[in-house]
Protein backbone atom coordinates (compact mmCIF):
# COMPACT_ATOMS: atom_id res chain seq x y z
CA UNK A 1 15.43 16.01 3.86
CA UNK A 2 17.07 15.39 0.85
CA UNK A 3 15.25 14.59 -2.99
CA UNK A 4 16.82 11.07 -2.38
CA UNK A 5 15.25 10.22 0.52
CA UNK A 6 11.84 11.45 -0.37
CA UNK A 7 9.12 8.43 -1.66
CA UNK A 8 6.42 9.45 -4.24
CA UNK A 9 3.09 8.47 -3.33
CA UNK A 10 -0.43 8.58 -4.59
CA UNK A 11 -2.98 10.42 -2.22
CA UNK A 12 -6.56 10.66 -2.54
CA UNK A 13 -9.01 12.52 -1.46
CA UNK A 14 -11.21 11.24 1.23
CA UNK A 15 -14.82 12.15 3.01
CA UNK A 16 -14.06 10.81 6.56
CA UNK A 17 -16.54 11.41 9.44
CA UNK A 18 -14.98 12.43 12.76
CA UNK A 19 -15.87 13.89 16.13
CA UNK A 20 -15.97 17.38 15.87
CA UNK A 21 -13.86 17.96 19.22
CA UNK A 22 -11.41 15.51 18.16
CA UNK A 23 -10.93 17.07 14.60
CA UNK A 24 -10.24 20.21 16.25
CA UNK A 25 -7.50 19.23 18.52
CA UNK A 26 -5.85 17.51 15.35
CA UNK A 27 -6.27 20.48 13.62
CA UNK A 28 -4.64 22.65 16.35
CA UNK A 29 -1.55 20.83 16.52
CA UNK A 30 -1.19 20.48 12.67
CA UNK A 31 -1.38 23.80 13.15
CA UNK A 32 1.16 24.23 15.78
CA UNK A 33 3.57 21.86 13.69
CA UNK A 34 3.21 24.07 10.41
CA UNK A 35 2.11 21.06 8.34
CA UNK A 36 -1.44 20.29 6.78
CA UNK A 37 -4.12 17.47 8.42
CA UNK A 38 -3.48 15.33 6.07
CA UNK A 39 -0.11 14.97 6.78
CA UNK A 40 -0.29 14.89 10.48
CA UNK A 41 -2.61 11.93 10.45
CA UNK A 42 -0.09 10.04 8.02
CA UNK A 43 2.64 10.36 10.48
CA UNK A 44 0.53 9.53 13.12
CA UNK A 45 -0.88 6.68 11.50
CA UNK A 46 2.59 4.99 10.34
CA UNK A 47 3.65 5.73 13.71
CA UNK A 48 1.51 3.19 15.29
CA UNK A 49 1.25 0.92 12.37
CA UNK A 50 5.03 0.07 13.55
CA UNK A 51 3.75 0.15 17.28
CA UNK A 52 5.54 3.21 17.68
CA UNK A 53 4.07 6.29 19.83
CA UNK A 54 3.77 9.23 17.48
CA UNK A 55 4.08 11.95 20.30
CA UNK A 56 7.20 13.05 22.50
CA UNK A 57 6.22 14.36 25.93
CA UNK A 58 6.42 18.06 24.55
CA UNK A 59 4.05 16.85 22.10
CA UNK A 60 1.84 15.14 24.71
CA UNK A 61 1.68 18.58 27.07
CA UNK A 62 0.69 20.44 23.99
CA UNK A 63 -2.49 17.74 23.26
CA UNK A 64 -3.14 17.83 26.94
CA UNK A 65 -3.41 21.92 25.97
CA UNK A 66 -5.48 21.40 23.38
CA UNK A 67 -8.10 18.79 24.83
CA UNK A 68 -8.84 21.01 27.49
CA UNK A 69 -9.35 24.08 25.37
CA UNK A 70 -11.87 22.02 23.18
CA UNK A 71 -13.57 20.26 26.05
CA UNK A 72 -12.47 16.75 24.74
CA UNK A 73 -13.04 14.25 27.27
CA UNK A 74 -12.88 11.01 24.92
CA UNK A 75 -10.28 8.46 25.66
CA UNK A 76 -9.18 5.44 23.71
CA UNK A 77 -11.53 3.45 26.02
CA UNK A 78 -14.44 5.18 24.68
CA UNK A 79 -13.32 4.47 20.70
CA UNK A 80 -15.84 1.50 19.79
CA UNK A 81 -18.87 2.92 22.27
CA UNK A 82 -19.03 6.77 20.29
CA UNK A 83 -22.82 7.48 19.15
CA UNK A 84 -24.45 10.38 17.38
């Protein structure tokens, strides 16, 4: 990518709460991408602000991967019913 089609931005630092299984599949595939949380979760997040899916099948296996290594059995379905 070139300097000219780069956007400056402001981040912050932020104390979010998340499931601990779910934080570790994000982390794994940040990992497996070479990039950091953070910016994982802003691609992912602009993604679907636009409606867009974030994930290519490739990407989708390696999630599938992941889940299953960290026992995470949480679907979308279960995103407003999660207690501690």
């Amino acid at each position: 990518m070139t300097e000219t089609n780069r956007k400056k931005v402001e981040r912050v630092q932020t104390g979010v709460r998340i499931e601990k299984r779910l934080l570790k599949v994000l982390k794994g595939l940040a990992e497996y991408h070479d990039m950091s949380l953070g910016d994982l979760l802003e691609g992912i997040v602009l993604h679907v602000f636009e409606g867009k899916t974030p994930f290519d099948d490739k990407n989708l296996s390696r999630i599938a991967e992941l889940k299953k290594i960290y026992e995470l059995d949480l679907t979308s379905k279960d995103s407003h019913r999660l207690i501690e």
